[in-house]
Protein backbone atom coordinates (compact mmCIF):
# COMPACT_ATOMS: atom_id res chain seq x y z
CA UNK A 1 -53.97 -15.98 4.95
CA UNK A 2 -50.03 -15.60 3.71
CA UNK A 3 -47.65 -16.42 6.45
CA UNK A 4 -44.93 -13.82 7.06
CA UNK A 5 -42.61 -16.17 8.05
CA UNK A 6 -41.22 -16.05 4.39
CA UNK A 7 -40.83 -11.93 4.21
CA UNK A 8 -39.36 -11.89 7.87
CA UNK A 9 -36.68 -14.19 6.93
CA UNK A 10 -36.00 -12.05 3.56
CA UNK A 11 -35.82 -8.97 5.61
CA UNK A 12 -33.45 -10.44 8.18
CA UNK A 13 -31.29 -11.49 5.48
CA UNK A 14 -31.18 -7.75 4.11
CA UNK A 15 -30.41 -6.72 7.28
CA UNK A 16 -28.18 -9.02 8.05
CA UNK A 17 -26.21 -8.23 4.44
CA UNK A 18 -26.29 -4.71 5.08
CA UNK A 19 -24.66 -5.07 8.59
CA UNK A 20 -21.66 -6.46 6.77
CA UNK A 21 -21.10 -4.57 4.29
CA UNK A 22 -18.00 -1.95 4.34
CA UNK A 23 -19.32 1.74 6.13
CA UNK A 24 -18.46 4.28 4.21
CA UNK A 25 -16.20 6.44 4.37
CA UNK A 26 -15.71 10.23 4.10
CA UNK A 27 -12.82 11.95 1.64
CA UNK A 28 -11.05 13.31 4.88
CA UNK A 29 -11.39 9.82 6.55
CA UNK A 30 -9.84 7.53 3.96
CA UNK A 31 -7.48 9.68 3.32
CA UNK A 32 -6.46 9.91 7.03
CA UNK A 33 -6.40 6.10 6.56
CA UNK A 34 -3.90 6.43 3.60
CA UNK A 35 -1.66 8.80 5.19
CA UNK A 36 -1.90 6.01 8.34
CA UNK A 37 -0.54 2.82 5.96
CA UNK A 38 2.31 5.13 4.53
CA UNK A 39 3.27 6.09 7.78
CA UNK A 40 3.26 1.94 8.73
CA UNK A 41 4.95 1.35 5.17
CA UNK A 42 7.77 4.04 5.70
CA UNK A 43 8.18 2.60 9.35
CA UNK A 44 8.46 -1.21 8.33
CA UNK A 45 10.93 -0.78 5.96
CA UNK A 46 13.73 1.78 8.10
CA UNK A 47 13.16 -1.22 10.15
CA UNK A 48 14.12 -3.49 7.45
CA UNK A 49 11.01 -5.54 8.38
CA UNK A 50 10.16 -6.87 5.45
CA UNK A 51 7.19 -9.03 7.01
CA UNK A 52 5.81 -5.53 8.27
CA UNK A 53 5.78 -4.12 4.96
CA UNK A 54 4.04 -6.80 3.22
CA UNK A 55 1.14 -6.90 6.03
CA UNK A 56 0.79 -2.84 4.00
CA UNK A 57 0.10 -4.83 0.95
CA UNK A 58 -3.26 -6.61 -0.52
CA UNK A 59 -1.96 -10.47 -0.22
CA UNK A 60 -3.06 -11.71 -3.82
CA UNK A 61 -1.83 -13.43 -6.80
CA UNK A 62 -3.46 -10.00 -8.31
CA UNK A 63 -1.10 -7.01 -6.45
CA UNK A 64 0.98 -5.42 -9.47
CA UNK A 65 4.14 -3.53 -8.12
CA UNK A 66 6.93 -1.43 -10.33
CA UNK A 67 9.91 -1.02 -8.21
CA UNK A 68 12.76 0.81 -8.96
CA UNK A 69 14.86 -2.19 -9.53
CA UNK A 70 12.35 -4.58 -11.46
CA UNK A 71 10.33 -4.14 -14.37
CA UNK A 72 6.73 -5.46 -12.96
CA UNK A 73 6.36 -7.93 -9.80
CA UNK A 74 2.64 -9.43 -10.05
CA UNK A 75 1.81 -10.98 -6.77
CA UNK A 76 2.06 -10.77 -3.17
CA UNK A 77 4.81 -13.58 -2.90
CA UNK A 78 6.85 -12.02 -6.00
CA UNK A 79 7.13 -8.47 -4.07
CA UNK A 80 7.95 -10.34 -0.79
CA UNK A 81 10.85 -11.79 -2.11
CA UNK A 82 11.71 -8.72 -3.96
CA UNK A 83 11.54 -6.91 -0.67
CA UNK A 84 14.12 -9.39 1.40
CA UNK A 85 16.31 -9.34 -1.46
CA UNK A 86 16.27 -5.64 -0.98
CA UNK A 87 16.45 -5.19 2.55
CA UNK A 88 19.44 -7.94 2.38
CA UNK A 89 21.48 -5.79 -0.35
CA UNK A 90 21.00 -2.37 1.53
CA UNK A 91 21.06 -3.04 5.33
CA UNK A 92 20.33 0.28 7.38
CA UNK A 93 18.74 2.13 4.15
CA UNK A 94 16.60 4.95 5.29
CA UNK A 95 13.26 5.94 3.70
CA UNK A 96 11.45 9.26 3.43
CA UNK A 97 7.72 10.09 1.22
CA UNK A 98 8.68 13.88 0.69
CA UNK A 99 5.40 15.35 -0.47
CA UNK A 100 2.76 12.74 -0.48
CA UNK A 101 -0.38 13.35 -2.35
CA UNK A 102 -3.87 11.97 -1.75
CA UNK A 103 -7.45 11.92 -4.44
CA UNK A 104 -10.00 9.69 -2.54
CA UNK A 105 -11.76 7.79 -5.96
CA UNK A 106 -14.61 6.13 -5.52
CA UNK A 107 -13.34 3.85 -2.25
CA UNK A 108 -9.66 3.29 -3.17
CA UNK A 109 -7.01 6.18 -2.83
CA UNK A 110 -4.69 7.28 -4.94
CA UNK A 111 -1.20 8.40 -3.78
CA UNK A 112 1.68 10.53 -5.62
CA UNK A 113 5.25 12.61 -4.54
CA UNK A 114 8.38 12.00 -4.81
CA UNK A 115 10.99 9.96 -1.96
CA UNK A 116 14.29 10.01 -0.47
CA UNK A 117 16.12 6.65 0.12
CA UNK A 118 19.54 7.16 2.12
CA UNK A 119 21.72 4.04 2.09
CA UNK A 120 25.01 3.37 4.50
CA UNK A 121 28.09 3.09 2.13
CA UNK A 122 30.82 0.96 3.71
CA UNK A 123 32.91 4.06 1.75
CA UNK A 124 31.89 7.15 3.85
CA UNK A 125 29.05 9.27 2.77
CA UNK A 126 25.92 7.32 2.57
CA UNK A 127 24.53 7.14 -0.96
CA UNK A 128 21.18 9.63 -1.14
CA UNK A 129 18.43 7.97 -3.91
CA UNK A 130 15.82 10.62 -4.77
CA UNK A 131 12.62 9.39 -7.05
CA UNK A 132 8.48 9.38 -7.25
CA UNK A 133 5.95 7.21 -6.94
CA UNK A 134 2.07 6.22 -7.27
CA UNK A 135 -0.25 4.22 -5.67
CA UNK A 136 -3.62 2.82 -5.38
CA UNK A 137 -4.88 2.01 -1.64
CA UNK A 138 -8.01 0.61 -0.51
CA UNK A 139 -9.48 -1.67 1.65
CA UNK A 140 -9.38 -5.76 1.23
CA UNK A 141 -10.46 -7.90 4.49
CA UNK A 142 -11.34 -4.84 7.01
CA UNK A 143 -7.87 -3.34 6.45
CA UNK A 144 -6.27 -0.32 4.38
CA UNK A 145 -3.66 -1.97 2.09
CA UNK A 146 -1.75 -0.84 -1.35
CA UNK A 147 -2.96 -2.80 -4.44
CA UNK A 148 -0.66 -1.42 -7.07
CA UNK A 149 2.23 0.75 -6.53
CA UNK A 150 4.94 2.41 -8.69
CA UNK A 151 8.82 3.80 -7.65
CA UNK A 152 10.91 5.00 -9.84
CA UNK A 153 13.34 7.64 -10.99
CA UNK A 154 13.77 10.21 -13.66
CA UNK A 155 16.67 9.23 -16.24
CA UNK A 156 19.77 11.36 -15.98
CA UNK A 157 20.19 14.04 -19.49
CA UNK A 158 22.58 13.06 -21.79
């Protein structure tokens, strides 16, 4: 006689593993979920919190961001100091995503459109920054975060 003691422990274990893993998600749903971490993202930094944006990003030595003012940070820590460095050089800058685009891919999201960045000028007028972007979002430990992003803006003709 073969005890089941073995096969009731194998299928508690596949139970178990399947309970864990990630639900999925529909199209409309993750990219509700996108639109949700932009709106935390573009919220964090008018705040010129730069803690609050970084808790929008995936914290790992593997997150690859192109800002408009570096070539390529790799890592959480390198865009985190990026980030105070910016928020210290352009106090009260205001940020808008214009016309945000979202292509659920597999489980990750991937975001286009273009921004406006308005910055106080000790001068009069505040300075108005218009450029695009692109990033990937998905989820790493339960939450929504961005994984790679890219800023930038076109050259001006010569």
């Amino acid at each position: 006689m073969r005890h089941p003691l073995p096969l009731i422990l194998v299928c508690g274990v596949a139970g178990l593993l399947d309970a864990c893993s990630p639900t999925v998600e529909t199209p409309e749903e993750m990219i509700a979920e996108a639109k949700a971490l932009d709106q935390r993202f573009v919220e964090a930094y008018n705040r010129g919190d730069a803690d609050a944006v970084m808790e929008t990003y995936w914290n790992s030595p593997d997150l690859v961001s192109y800002a408009v003012d570096t070539l390529q940070l790799k890592g959480w820590q390198a865009l985190k100091d990026q980030t105070v460095r910016t928020f210290t050089s352009m106090k009260g800058a205001s940020l808008e995503i214009l016309d945000p685009n979202y292509k659920p891919v597999s489980d990750m999201v991937m975001s286009w459109g273009t921004w406006r960045l308005t910055i106080p000028s000790k001068e009069g007028a505040p300075v108005e920054i218009v450029g695009r972007y692109s990033d990937v979002k998905t989820q790493r430990g339960g939450k929504w975060v961005y994984i790679f992003d890219h800023a930038s803006m076109p050259l001006s003709a010569p």
